[in-house]
C-alpha atoms as a PDB file:
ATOM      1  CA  UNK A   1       7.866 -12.814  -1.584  1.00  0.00           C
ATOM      2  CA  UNK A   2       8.214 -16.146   0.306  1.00  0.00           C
ATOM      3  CA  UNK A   3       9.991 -17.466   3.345  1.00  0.00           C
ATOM      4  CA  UNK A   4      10.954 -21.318   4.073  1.00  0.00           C
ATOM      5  CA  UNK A   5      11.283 -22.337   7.541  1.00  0.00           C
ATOM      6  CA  UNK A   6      13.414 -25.552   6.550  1.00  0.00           C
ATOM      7  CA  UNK A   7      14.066 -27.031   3.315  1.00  0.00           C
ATOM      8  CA  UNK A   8      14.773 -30.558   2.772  1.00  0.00           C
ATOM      9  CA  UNK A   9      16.925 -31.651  -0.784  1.00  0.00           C
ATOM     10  CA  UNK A  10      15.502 -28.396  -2.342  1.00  0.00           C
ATOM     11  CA  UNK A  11      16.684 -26.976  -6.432  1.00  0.00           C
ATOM     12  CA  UNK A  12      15.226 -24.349  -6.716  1.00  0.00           C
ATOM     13  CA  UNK A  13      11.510 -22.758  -7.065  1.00  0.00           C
ATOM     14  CA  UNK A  14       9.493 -21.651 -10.238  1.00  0.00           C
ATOM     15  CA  UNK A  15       6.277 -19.273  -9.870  1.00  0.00           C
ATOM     16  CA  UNK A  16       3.346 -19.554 -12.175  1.00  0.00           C
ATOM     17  CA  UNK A  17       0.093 -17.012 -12.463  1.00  0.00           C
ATOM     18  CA  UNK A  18      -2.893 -17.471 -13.836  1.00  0.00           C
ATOM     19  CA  UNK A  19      -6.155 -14.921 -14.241  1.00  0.00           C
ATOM     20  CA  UNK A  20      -8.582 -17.807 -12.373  1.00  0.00           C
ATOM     21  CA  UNK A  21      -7.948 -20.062  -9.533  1.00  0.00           C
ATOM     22  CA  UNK A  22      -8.403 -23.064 -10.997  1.00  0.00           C
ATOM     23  CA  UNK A  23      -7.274 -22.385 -14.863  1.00  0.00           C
ATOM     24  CA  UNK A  24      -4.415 -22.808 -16.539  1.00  0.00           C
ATOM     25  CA  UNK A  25      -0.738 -21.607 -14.536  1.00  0.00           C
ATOM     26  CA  UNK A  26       1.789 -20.214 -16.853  1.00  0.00           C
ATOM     27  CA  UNK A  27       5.169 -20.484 -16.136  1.00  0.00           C
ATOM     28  CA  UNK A  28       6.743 -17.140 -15.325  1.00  0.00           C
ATOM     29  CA  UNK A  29      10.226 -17.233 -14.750  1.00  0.00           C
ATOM     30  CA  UNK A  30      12.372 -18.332 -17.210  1.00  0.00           C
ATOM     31  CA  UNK A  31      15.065 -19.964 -14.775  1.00  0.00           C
ATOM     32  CA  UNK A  32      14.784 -21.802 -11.695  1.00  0.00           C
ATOM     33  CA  UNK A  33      14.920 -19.939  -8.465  1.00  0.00           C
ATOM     34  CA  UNK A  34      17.909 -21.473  -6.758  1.00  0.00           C
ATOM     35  CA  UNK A  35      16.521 -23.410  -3.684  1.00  0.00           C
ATOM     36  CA  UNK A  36      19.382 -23.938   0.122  1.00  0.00           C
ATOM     37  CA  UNK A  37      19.204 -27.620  -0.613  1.00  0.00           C
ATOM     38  CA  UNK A  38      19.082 -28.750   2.452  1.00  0.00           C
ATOM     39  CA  UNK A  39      18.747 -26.606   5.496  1.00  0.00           C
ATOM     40  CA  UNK A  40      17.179 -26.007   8.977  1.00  0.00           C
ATOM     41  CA  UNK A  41      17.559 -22.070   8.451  1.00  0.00           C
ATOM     42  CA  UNK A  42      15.029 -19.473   7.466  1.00  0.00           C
ATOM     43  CA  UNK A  43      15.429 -18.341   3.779  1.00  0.00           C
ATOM     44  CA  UNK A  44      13.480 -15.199   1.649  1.00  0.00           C
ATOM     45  CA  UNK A  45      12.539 -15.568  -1.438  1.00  0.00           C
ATOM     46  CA  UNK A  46      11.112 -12.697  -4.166  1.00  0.00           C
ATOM     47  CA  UNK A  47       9.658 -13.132  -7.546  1.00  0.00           C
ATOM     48  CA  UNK A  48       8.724  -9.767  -9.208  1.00  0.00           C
ATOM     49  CA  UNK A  49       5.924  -9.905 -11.991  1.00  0.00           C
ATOM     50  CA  UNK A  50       6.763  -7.378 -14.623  1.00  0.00           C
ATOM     51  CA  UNK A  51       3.669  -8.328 -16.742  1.00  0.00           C
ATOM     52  CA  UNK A  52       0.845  -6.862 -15.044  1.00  0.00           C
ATOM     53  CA  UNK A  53      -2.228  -4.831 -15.560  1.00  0.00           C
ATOM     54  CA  UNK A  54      -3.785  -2.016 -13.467  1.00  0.00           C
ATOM     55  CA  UNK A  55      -6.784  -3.165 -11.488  1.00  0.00           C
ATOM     56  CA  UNK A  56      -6.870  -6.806 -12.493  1.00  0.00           C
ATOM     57  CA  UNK A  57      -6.767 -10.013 -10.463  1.00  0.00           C
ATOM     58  CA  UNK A  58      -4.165 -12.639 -10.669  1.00  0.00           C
ATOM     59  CA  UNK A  59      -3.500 -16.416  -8.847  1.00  0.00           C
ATOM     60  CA  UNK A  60       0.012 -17.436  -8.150  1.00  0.00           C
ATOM     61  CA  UNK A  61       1.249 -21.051  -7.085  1.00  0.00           C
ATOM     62  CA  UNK A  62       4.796 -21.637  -6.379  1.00  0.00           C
ATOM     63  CA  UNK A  63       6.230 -25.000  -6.911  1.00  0.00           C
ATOM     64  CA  UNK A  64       9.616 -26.251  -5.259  1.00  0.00           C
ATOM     65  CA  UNK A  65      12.093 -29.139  -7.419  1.00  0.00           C
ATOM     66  CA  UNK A  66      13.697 -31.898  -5.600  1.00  0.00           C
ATOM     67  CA  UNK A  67      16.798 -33.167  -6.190  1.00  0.00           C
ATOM     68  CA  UNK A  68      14.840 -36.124  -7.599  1.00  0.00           C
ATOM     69  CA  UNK A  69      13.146 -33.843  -9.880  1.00  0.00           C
ATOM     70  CA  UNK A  70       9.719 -33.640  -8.299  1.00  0.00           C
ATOM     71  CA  UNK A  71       7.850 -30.713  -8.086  1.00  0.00           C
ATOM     72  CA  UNK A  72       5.769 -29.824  -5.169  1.00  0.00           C
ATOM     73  CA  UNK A  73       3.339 -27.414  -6.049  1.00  0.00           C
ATOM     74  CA  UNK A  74       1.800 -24.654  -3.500  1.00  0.00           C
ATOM     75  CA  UNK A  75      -0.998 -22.143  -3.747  1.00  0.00           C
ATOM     76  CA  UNK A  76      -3.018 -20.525  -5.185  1.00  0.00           C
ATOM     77  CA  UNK A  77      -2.365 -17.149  -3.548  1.00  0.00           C
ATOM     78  CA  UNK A  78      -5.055 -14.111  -4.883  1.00  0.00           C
ATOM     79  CA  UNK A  79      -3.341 -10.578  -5.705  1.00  0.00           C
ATOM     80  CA  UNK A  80      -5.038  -7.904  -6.627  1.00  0.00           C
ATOM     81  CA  UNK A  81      -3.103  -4.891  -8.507  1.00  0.00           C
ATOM     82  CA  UNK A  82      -4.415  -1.148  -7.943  1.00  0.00           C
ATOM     83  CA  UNK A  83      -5.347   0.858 -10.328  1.00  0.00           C
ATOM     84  CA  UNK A  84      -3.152   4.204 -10.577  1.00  0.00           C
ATOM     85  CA  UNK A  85      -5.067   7.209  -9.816  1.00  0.00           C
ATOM     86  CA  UNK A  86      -5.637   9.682 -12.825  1.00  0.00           C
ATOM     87  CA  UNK A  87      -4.649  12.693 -10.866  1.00  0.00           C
ATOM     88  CA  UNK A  88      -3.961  14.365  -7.057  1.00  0.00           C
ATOM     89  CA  UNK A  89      -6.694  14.730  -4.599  1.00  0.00           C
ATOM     90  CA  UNK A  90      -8.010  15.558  -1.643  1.00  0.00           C
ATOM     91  CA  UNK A  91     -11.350  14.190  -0.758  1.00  0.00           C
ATOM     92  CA  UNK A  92     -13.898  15.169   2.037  1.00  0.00           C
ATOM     93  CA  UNK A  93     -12.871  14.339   5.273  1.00  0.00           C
ATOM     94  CA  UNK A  94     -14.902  11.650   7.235  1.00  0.00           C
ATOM     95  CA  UNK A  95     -16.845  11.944   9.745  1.00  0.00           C
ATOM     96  CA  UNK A  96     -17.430  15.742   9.017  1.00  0.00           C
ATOM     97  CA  UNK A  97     -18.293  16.706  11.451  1.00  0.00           C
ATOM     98  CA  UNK A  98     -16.982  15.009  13.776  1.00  0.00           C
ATOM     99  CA  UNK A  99     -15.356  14.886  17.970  1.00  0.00           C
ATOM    100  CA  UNK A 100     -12.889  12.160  18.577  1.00  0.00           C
ATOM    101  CA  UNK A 101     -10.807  11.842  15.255  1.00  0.00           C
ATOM    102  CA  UNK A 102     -11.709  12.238  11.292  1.00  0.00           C
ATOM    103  CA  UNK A 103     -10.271  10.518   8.235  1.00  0.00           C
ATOM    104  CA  UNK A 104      -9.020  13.036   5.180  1.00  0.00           C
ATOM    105  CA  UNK A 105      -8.069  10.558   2.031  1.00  0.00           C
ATOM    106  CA  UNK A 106      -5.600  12.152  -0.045  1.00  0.00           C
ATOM    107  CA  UNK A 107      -4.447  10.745  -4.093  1.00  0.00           C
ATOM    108  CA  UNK A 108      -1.536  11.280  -5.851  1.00  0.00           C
ATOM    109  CA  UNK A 109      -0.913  10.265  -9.029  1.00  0.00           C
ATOM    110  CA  UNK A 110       2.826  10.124  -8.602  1.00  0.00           C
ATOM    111  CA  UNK A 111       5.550  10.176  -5.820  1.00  0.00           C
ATOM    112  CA  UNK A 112       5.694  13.399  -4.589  1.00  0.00           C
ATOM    113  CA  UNK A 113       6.832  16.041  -1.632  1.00  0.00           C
ATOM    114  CA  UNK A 114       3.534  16.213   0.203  1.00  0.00           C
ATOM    115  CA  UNK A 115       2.542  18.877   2.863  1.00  0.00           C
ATOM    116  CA  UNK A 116      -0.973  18.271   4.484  1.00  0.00           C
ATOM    117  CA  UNK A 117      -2.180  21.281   7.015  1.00  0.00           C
ATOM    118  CA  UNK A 118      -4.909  21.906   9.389  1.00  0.00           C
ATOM    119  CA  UNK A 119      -5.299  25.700   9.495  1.00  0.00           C
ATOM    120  CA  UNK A 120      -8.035  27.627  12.321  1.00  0.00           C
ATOM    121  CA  UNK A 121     -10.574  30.390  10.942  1.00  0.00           C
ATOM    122  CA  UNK A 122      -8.164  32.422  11.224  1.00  0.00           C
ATOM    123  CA  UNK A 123      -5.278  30.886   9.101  1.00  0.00           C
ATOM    124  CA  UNK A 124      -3.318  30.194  11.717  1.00  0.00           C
ATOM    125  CA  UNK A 125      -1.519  26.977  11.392  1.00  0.00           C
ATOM    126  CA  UNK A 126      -2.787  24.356  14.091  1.00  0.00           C
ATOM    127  CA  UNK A 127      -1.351  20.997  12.922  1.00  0.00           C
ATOM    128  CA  UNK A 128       0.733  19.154   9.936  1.00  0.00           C
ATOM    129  CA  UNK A 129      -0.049  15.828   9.323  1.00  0.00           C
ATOM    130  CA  UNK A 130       2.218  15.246   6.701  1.00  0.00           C
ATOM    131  CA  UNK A 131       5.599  17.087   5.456  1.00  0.00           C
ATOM    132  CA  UNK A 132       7.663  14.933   3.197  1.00  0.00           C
ATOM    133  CA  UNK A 133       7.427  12.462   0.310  1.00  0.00           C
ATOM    134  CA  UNK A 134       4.411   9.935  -0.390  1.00  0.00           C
ATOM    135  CA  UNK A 135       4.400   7.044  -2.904  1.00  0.00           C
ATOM    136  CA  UNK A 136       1.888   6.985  -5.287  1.00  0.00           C
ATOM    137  CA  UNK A 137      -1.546   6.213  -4.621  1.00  0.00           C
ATOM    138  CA  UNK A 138      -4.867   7.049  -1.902  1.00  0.00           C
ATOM    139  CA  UNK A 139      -3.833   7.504   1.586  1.00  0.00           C
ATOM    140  CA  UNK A 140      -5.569   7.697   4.714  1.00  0.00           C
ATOM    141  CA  UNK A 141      -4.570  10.442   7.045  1.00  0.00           C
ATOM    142  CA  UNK A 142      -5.515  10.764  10.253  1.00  0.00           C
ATOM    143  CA  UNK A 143      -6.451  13.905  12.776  1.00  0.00           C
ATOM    144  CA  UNK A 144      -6.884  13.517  16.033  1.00  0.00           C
ATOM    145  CA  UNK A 145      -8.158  16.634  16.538  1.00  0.00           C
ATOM    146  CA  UNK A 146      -5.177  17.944  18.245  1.00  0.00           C
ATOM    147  CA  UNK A 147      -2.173  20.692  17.549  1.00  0.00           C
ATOM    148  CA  UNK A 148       1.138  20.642  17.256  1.00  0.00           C
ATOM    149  CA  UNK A 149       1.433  20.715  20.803  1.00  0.00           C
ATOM    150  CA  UNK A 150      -0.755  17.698  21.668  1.00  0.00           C
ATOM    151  CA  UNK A 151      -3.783  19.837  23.052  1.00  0.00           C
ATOM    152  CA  UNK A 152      -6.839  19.519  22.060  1.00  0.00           C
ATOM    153  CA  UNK A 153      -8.263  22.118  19.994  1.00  0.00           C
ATOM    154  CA  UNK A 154     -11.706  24.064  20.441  1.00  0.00           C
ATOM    155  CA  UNK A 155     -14.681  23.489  18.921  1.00  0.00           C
ATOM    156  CA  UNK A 156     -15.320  25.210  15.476  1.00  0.00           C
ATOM    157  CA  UNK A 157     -14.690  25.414  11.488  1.00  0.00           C
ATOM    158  CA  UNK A 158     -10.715  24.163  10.657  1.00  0.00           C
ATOM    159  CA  UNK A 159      -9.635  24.205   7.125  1.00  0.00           C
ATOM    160  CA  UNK A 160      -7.092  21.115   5.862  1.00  0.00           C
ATOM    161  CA  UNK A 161      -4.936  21.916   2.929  1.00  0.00           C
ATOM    162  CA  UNK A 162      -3.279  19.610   0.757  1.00  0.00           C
ATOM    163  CA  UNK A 163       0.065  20.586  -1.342  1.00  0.00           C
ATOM    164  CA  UNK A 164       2.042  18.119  -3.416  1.00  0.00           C
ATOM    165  CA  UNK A 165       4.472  19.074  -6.279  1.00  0.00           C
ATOM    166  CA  UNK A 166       2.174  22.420  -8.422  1.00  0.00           C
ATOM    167  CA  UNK A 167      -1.069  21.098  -7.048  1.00  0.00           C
ATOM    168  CA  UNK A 168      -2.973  22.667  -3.811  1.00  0.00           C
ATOM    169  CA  UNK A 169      -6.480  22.045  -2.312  1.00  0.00           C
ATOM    170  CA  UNK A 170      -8.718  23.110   0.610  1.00  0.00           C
ATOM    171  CA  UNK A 171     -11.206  21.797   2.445  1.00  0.00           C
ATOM    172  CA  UNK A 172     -14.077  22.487   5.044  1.00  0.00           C
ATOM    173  CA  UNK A 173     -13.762  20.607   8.107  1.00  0.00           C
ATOM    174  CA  UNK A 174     -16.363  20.940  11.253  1.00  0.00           C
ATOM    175  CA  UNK A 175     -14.764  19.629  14.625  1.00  0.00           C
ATOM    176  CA  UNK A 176     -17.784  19.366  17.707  1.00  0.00           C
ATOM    177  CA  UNK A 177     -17.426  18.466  21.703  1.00  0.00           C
END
């Protein structure tokens, strides 16, 4: 995605990638990108790369075409694609223990309804951090150490379950004053 702030006797725009920053750009789309001309507005642009890998590193320049036929180009920009993760998790929570708040990453290999719980000794339900759908990939969830109703809870052993589609996990969580 780009945004102009003005354009002056603009065709269009082509995008090219390449795997280093200063090799060789290949053109990637196969017709120009029509351009506003001329034009004191704000305009959005999108280009979306089909052609990628998992975990790799790619440079993109964008050029803009004149009306004269030159072409201005801008860039490089570095993106770097995630790698899909192989299967749901939920990973220790960090700082265990801990007294102010405490991270709990979660994975998911695909969208999915996700339902994240923070259960007492006792399996009473204090807190849920999450009850609805999640994109794919690692997430960073945050407790704050507080229930449902905003207080803050005692001191002690709390238990943080994660649910999404048929997979469930638990973990061990200490929270100290």
């Amino acid at each position: 995605d780009w945004m102009t702030q003005s354009e002056t006797e603009n065709v269009g725009f082509n995008v090219y990638r390449s795997d280093h920053a200063d090799g060789l750009y290949e053109r990637l789309n196969r017709s120009l990108i029509p351009g506003a001309g001329t034009s004191q507005s704000t305009h959005q642009y999108s280009f979306e790369d089909r052609s990628i890998a998992e975990a790799s590193t790619y440079y993109y320049k964008i050029s803009d075409i004149s009306y004269a036929g030159i072409e201005t180009m801008h860039g490089p920009v570095e993106v770097t694609t995630w790698q899909r993760p192989a299967d749901y998790m939920l990973e220790q929570n960090y700082p265990n223990p801990f007294n102010a708040e405490t991270i709990i990453p979660i994975q998911l290999r695909e969208t999915g309804v996700v339902r994240v719980i923070i259960y007492n000794l006792l399996g009473q339900e204090i807190r849920r951090l999450v009850d609805g759908e999640m994109p794919t990939g690692r997430h960073l969830l945050r407790w704050d150490g507080k229930d449902t109703m905003g207080q803050l809870v005692p001191a002690g052993i709390y238990f943080c379950q994660f649910t999404v589609n048929d997979f469930n996990q638990m973990r061990k969580m200490q929270y100290v004053r």
